[in-house]
N, C-alpha and C. Protein backbone atom coordinates (compact mmCIF):
# COMPACT_ATOMS: atom_id res chain seq x y z
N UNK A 1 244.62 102.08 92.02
CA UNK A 1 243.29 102.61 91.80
C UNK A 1 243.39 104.12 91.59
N UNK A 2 242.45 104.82 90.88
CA UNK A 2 242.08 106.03 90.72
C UNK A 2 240.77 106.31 91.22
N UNK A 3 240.42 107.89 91.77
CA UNK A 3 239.39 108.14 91.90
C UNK A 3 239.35 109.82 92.36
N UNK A 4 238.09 110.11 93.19
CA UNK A 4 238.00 111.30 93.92
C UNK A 4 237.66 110.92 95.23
N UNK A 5 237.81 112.32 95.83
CA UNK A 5 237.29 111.89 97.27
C UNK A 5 237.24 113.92 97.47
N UNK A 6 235.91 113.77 98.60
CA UNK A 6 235.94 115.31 98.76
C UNK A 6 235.84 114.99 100.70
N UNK A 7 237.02 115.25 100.86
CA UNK A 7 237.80 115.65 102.14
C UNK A 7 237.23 116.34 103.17
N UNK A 8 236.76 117.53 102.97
CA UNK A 8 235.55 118.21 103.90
C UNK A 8 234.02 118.36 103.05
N UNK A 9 233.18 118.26 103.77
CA UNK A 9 231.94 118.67 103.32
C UNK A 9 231.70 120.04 102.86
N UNK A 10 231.39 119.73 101.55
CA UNK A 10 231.20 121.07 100.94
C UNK A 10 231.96 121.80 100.45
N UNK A 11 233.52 120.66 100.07
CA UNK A 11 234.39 121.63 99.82
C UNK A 11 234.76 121.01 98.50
N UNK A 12 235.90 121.19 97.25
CA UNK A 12 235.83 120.25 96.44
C UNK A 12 236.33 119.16 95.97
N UNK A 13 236.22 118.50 95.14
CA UNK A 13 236.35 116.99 95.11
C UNK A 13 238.07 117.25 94.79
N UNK A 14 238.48 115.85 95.46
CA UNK A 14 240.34 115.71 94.96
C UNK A 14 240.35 114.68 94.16
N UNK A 15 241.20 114.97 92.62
CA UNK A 15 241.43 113.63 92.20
C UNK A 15 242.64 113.00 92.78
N UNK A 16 243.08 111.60 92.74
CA UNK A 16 243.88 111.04 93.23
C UNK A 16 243.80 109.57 93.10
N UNK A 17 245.28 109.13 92.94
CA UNK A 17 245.77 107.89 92.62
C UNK A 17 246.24 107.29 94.14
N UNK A 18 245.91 105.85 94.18
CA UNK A 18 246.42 105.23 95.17
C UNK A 18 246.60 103.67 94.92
N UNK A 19 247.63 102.72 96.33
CA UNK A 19 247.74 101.43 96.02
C UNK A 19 247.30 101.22 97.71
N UNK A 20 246.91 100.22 98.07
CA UNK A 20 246.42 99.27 98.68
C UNK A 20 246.94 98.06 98.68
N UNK A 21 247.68 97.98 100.14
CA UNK A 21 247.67 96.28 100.48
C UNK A 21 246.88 95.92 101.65
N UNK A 22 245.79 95.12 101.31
CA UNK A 22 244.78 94.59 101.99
C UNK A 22 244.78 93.27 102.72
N UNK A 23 245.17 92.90 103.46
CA UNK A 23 244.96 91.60 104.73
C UNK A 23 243.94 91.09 105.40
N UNK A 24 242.93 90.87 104.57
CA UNK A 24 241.90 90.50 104.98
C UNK A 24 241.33 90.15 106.72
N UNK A 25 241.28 90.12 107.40
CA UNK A 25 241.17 90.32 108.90
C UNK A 25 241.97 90.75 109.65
N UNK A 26 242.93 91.24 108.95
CA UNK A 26 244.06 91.91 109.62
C UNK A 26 244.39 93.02 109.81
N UNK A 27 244.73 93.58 108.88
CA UNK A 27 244.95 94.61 108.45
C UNK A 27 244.89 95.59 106.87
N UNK A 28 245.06 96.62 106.81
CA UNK A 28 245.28 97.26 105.21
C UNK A 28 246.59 98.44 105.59
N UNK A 29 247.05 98.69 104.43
CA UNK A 29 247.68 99.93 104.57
C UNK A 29 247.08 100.80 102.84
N UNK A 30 246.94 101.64 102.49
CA UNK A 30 246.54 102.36 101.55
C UNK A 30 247.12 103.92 101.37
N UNK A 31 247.89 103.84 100.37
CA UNK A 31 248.81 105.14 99.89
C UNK A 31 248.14 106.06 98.46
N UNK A 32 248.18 107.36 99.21
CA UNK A 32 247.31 107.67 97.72
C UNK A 32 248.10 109.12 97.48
N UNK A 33 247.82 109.29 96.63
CA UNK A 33 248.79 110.62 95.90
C UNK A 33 247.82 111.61 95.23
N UNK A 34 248.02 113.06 95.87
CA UNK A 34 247.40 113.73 95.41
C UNK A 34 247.32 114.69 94.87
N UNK A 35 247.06 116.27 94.69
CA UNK A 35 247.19 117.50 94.64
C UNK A 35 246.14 118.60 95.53
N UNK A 36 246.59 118.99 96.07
CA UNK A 36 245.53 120.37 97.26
C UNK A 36 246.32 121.44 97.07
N UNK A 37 245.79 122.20 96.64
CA UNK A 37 246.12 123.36 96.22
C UNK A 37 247.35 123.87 95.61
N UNK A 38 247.50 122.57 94.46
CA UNK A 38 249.00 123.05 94.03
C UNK A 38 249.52 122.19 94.48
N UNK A 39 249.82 121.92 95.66
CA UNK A 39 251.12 121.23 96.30
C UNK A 39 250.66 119.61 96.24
N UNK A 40 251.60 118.99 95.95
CA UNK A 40 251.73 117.34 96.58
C UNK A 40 251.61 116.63 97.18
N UNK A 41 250.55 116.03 97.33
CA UNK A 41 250.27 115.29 98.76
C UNK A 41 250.16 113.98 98.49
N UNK A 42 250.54 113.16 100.01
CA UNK A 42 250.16 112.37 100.11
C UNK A 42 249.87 111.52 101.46
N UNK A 43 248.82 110.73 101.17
CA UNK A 43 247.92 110.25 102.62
C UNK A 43 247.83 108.52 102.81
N UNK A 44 248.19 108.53 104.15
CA UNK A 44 248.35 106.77 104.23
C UNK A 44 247.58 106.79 105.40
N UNK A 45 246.29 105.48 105.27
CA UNK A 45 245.32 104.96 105.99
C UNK A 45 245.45 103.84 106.31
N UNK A 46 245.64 103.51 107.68
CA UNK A 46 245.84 102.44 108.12
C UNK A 46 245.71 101.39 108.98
N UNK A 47 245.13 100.08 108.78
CA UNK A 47 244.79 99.55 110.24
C UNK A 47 245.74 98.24 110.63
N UNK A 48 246.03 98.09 111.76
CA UNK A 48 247.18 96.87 112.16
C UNK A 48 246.93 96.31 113.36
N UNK A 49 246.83 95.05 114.29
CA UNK A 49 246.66 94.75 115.49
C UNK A 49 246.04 96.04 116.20
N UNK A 50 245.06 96.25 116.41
CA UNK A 50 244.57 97.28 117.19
C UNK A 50 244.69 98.57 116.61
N UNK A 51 245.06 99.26 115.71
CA UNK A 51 245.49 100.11 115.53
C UNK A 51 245.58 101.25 114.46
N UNK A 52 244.45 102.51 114.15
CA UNK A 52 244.12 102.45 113.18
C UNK A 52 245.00 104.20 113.32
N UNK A 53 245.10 105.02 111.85
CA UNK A 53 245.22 106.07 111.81
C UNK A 53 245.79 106.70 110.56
N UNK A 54 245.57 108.04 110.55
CA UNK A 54 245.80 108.33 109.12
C UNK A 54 246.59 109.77 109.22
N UNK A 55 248.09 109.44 108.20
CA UNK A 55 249.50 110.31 108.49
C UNK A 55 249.03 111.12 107.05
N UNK A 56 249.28 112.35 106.99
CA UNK A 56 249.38 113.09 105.57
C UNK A 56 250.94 113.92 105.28
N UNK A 57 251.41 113.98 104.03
CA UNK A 57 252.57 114.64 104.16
C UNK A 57 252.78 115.50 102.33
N UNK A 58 252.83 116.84 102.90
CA UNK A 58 252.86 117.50 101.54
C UNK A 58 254.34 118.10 101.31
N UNK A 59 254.61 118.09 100.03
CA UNK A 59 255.94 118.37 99.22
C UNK A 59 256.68 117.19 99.56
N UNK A 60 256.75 115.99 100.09
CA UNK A 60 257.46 114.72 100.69
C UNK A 60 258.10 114.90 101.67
N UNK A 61 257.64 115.79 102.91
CA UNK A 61 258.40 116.37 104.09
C UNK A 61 257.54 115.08 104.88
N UNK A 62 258.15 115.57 106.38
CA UNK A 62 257.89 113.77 107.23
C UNK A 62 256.37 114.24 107.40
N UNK A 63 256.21 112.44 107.41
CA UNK A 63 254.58 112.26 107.89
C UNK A 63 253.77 113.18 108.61
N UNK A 64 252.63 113.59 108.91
CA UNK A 64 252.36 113.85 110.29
C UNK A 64 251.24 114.03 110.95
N UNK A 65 250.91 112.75 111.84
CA UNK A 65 249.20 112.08 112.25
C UNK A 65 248.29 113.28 111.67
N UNK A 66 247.12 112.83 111.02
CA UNK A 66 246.26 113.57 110.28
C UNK A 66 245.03 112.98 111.82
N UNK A 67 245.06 112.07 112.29
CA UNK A 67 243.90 111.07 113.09
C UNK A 67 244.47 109.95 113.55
N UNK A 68 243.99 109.74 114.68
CA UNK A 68 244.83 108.63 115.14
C UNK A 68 243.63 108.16 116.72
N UNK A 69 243.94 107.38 117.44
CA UNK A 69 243.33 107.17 118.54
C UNK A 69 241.96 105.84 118.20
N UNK A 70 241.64 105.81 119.56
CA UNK A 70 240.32 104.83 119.80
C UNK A 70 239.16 104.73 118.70
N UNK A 71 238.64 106.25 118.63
CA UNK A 71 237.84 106.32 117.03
C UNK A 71 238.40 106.22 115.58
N UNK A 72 239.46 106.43 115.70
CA UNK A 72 239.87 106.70 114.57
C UNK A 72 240.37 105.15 114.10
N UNK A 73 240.89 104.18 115.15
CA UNK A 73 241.07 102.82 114.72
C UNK A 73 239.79 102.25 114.97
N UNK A 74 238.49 102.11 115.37
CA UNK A 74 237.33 101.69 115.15
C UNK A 74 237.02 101.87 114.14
N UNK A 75 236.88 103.11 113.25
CA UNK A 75 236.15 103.13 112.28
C UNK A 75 237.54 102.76 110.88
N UNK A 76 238.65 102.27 110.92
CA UNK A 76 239.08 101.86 110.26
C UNK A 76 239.06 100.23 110.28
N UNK A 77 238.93 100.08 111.16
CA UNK A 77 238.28 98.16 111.67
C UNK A 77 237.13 97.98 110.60
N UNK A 78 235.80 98.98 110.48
CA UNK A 78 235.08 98.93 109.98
C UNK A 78 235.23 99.07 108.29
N UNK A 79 236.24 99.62 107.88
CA UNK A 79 236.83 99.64 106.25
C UNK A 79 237.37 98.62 106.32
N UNK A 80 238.03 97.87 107.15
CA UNK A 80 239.01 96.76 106.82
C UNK A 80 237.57 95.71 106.73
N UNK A 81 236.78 95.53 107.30
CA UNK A 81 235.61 94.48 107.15
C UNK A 81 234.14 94.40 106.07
N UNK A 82 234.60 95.78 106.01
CA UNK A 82 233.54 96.14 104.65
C UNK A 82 234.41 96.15 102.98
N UNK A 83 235.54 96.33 103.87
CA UNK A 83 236.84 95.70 102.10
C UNK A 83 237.01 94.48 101.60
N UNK A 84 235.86 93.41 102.48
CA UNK A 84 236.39 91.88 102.52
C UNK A 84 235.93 91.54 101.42
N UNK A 85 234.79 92.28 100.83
CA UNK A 85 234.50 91.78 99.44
C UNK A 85 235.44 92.46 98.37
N UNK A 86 236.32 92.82 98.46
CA UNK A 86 237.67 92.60 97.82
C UNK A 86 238.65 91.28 97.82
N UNK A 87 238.30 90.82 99.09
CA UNK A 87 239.13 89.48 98.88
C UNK A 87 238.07 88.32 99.41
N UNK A 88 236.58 87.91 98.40
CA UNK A 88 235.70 87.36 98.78
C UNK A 88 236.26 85.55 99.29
N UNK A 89 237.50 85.33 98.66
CA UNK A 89 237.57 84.09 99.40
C UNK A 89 237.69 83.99 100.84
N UNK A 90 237.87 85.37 101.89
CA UNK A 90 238.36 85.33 103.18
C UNK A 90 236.47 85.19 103.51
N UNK A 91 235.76 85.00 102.67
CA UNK A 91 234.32 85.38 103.17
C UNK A 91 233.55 84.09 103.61
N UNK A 92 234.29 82.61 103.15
CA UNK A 92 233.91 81.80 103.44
C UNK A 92 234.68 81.04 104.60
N UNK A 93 234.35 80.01 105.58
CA UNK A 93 235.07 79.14 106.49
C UNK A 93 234.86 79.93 108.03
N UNK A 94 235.84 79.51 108.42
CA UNK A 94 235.24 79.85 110.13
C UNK A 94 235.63 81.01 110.39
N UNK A 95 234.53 82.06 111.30
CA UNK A 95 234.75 83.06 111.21
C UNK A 95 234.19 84.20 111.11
N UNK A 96 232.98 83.40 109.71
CA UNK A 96 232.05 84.18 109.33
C UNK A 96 230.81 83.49 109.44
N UNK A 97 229.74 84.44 109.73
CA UNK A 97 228.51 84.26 109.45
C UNK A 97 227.69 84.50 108.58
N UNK A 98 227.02 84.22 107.40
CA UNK A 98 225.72 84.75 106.78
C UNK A 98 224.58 84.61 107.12
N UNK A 99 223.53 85.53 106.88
CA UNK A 99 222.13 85.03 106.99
C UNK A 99 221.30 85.88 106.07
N UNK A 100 220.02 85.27 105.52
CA UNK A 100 219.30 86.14 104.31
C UNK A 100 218.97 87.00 105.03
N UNK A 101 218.74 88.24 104.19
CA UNK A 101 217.82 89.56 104.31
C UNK A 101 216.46 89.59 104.06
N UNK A 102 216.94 89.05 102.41
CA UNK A 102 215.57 89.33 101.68
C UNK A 102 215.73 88.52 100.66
N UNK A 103 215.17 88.67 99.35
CA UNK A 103 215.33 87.09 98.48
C UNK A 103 216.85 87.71 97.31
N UNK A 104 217.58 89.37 97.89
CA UNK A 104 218.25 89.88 96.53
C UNK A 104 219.38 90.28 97.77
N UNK A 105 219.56 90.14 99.23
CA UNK A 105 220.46 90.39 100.09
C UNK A 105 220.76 89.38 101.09
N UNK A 106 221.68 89.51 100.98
CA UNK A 106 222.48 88.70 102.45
C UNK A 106 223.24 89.68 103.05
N UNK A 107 223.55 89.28 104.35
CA UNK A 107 224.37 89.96 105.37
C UNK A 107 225.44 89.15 106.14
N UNK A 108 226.88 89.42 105.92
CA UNK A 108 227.60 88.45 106.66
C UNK A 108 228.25 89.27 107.93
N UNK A 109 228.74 88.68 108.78
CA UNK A 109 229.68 89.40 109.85
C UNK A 109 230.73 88.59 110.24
N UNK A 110 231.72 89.53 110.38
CA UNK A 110 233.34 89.12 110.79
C UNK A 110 233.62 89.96 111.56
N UNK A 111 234.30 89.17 112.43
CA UNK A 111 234.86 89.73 113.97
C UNK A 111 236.96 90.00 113.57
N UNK A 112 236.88 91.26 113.80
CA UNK A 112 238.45 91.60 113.92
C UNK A 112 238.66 92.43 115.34
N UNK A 113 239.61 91.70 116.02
CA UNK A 113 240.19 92.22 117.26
C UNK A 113 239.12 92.47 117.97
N UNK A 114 238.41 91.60 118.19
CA UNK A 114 237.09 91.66 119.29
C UNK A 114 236.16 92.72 118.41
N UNK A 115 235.90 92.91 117.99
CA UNK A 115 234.45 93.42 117.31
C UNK A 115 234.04 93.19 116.10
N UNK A 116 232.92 93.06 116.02
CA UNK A 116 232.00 92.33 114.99
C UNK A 116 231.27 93.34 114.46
N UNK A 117 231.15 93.69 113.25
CA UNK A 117 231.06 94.15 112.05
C UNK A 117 229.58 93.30 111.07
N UNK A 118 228.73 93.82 110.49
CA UNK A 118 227.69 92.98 109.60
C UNK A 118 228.06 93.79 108.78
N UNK A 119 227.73 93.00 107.77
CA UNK A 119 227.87 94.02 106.01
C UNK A 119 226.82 93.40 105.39
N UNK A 120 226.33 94.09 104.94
CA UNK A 120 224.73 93.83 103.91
C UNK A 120 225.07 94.07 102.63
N UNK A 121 225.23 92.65 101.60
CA UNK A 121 225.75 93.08 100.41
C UNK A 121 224.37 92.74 99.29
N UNK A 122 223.76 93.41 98.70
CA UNK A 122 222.50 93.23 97.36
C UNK A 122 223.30 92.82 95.91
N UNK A 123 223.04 91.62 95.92
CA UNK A 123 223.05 90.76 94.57
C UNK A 123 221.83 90.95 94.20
N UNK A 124 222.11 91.41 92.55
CA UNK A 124 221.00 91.65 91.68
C UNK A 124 220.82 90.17 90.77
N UNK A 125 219.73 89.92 89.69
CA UNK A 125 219.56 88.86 89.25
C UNK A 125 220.40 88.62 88.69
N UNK A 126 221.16 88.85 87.95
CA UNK A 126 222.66 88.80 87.24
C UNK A 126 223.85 87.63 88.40
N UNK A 127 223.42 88.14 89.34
CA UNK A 127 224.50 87.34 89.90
C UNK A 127 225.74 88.46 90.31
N UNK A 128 225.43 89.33 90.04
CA UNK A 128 226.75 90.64 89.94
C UNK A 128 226.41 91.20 91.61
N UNK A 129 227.38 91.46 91.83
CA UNK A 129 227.34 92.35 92.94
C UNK A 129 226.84 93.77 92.81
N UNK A 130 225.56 94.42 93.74
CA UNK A 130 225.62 95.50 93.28
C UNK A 130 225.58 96.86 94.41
N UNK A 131 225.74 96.02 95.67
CA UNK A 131 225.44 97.29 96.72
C UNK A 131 226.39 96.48 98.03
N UNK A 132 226.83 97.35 98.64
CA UNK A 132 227.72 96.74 99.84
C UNK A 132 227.56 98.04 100.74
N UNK A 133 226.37 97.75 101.83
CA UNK A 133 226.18 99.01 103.20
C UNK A 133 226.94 98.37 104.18
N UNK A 134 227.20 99.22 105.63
CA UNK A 134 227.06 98.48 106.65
C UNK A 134 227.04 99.96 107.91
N UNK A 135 227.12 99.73 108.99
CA UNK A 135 227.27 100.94 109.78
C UNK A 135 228.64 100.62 110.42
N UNK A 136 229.14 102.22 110.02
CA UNK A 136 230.68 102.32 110.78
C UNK A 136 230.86 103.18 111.48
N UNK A 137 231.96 102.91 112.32
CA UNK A 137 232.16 104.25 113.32
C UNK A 137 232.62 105.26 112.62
N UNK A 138 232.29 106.19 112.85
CA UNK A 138 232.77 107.74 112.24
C UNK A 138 231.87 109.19 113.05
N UNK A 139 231.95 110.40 112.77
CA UNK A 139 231.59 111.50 113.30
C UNK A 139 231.20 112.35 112.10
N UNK A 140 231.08 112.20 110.41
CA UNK A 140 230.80 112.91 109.50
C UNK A 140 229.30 113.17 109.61
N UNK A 141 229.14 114.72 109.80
CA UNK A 141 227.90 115.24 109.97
C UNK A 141 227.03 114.87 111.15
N UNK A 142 228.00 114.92 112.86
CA UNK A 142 227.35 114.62 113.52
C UNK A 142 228.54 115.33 114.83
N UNK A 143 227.63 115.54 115.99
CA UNK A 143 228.40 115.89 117.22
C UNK A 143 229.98 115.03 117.58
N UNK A 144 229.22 113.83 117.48
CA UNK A 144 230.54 113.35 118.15
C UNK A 144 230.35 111.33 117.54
N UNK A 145 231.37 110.79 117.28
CA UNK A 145 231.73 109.42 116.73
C UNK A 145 230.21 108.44 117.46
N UNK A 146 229.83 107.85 116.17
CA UNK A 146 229.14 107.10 116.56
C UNK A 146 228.68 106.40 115.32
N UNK A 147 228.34 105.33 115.15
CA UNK A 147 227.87 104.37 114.07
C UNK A 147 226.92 104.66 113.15
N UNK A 148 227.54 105.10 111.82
CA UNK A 148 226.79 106.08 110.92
C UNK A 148 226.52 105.04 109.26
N UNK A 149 225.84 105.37 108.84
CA UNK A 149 225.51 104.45 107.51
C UNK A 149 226.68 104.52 106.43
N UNK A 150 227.07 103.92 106.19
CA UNK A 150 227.75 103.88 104.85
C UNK A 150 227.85 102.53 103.75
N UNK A 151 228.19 103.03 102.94
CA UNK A 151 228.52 102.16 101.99
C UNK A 151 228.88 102.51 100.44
N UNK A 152 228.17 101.78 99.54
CA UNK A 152 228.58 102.27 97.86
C UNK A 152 228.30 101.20 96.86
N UNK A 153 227.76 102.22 95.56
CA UNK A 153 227.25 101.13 94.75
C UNK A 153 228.36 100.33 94.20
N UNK A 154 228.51 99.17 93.81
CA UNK A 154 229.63 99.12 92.31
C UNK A 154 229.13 98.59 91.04
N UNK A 155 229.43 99.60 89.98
CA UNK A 155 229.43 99.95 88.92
C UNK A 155 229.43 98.89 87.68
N UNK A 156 230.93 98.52 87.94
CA UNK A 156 231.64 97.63 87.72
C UNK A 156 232.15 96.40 88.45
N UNK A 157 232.44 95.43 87.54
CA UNK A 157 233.42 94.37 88.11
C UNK A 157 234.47 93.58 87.26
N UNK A 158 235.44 93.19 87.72
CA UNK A 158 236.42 92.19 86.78
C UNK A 158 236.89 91.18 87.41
N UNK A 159 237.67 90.40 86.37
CA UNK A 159 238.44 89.26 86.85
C UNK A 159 239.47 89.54 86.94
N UNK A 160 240.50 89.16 87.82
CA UNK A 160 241.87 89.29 88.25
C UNK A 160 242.32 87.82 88.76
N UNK A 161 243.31 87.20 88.14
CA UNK A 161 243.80 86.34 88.69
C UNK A 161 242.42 84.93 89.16
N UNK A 162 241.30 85.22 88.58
CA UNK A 162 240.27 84.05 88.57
C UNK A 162 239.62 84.30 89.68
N UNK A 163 239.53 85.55 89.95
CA UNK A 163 238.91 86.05 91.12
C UNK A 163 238.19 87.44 90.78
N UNK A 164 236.84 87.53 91.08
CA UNK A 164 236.12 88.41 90.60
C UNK A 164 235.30 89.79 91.64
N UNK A 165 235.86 90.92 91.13
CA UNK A 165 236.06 91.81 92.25
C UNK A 165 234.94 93.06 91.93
N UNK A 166 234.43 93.58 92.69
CA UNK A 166 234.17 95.13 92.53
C UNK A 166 235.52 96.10 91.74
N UNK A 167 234.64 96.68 90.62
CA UNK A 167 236.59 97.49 90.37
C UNK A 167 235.86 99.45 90.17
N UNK A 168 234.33 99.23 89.95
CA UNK A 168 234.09 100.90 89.92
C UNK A 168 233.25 101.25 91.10
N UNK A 169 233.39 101.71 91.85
CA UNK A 169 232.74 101.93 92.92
C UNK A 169 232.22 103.61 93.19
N UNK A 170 231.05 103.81 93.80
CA UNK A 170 230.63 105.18 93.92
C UNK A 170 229.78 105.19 95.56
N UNK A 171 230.57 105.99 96.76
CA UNK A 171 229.46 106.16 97.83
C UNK A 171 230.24 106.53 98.55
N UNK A 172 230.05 106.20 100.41
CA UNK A 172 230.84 107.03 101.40
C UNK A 172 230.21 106.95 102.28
N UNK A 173 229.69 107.85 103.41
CA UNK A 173 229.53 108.29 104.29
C UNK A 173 227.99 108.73 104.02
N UNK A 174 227.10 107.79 104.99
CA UNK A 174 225.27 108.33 104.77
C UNK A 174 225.01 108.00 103.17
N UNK A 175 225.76 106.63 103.17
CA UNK A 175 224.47 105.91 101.81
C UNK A 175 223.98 105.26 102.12
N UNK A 176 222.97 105.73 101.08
CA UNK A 176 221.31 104.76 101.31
C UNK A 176 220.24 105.54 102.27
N UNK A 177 220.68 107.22 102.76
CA UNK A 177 219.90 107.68 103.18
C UNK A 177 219.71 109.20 102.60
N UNK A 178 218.91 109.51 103.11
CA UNK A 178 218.29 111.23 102.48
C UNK A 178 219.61 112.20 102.64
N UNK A 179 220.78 111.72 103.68
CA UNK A 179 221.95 113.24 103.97
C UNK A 179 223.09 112.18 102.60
N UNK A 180 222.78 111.40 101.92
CA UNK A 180 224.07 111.14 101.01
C UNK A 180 223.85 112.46 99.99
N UNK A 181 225.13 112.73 99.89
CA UNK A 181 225.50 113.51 98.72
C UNK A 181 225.74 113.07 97.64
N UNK A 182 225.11 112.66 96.71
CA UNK A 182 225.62 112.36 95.28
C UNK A 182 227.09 112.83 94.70
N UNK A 183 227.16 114.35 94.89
CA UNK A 183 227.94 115.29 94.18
C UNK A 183 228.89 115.17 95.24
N UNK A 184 228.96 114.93 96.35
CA UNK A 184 230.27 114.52 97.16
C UNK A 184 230.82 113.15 97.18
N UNK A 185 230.03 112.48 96.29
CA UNK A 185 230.44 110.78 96.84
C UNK A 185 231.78 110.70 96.13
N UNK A 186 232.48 109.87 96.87
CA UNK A 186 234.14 109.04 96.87
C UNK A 186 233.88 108.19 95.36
N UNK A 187 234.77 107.83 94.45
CA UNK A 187 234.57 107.56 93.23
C UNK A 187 235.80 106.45 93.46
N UNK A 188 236.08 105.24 93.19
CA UNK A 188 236.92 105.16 92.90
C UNK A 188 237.00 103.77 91.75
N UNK A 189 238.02 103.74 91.04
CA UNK A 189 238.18 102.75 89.51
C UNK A 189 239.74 101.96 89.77
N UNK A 190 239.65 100.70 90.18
CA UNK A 190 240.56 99.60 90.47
C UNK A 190 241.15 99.06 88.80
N UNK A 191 242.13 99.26 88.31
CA UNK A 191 242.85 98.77 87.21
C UNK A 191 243.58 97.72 87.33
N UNK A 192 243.79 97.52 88.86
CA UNK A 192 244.59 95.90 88.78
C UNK A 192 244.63 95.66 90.35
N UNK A 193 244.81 94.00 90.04
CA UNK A 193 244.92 93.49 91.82
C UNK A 193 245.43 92.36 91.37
N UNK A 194 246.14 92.02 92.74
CA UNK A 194 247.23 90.89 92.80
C UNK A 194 246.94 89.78 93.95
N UNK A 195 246.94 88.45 93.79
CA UNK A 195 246.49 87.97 95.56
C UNK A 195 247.64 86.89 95.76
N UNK A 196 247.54 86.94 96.73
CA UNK A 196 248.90 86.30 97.83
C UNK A 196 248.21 84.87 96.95
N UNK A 197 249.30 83.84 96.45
CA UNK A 197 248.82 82.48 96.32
C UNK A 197 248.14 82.02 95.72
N UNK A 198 247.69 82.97 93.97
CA UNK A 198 247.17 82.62 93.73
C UNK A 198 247.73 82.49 92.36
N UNK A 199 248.96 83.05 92.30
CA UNK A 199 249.95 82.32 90.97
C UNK A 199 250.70 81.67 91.30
C-alpha cells in the first residue's frame, strides 16, 4: 500500500509505502517506509497474543520502541478488529455478532484476547462499502488514553483473488465528528493483497 499519514498534529503530512500481514483475530504486523526530514525511515506496528507496539528505525540502525505497553496494545487490538473488513470472510461464523443500526448500517463485534470491539460499517445502495467507524483506545487530542472515535471513508474497492476489499481509504482519529481534520487525515491506496488459501 501507499499513502500519507501526518504523525503529530499540525505538523506535515508523510508520504509512505508499506506491507501488511494481517491475521485476522490474531494478530497484524505492518512495515512502512518512509522519509522525515531527509533521512530514512522506517516503522513497524504491531499486535500478537497480548501484545501491541510500535519500533521506528532511521538510516537502518536497530529498532527502537517508538510505544509500547497496556495502551498502546489496546488500541492496536482495536486496528486489528476494525481491519477485519479486510479479510471479510473472518466476519462470518462463530465469534461474531451483527445487529442493524439503521436500514444503510450494521454493526458487528469480535472479541480478541478478552475484549470486544463493535465496528459500525454504512453500506450504501450500491451494495459497496462506504464507511467503517468504531471507538478505539488512543490519547490523540486528549489528557490521557481513552476510547476516542475513529474510522474512514473508502473511496474505492477491488477484487483480489475473488474477494472484494476496501483498497482507497481516507480518515483516522475523530471521524465523523467536528475535531476530524480533513487536511490531516491518513490516506491510504492498497495495489495488491494475497489470502492464505485461497489459490
Amino acid at each position: 500500500m501507499e499513502g500519507t499519514m501526518t504523525p503529530n498534529p499540525g505538523g506535515p503530512q508523510v508520504a509512505l509505502t508499506a506491507e501488511e500481514v494481517l491475521a485476522p483475530r490474531r494478530g497484524f504486523i505492518w512495515t512502512a517506509h518512509a522519509r522525515m526530514f531527509g533521512l530514512p525511515v522506517r516503522v513497524r506496528d504491531h499486535y500478537f497474543e497480548k501484545d501491541g507496539g510500535v519500533h521506528v528505525d532511521v538510516l537502518g540502525l536497530v529498532p527502537m520502541p517508538l510505544g509500547g505497553g497496556e495502551d498502546i496494545t489496546r488500541s492496536s487490538r482495536g486496528r486489528l478488529i476494525g481491519e477485519a473488513v479486510w479479510c471479510p470472510t473472518t466476519l462470518v461464523g462463530p465469534g461474531v455478532t451483527w445487529e442493524a443500526v439503521d436500514a444503510d448500517r450494521a454493526r458487528f463485534t469480535l472479541a480478541v484476547d478478552g475484549e470486544a470491539v463493535a465496528v459500525t460499517i454504512y453500506v450504501g445502495p450500491d451494495g459497496r462499502l462506504h464507511e467503517v467507524t468504531l471507538d478505539r483506545w488512543g490519547d490523540v487530542g486528549v489528557p490521557s488514553p481513552r476510547l476516542l472515535p475513529y474510522g474512514f471513508a473508502v473511496e474505492e474497492d477491488a477484487t483480489f483473488e475473488g474477494i472484494t476489499i476496501p483498497t482507497r481509504l481516507s480518515g483516522g482519529w475523530w471521524y465523523g465528528t467536528d475535531r476530524f481534520n480533513s487536511d490531516e487525515a491518513a490516506t491510504f491506496a492498497i495495489r495488491s493483497a494475497t489470502f492464505a488459501g485461497t489459490s
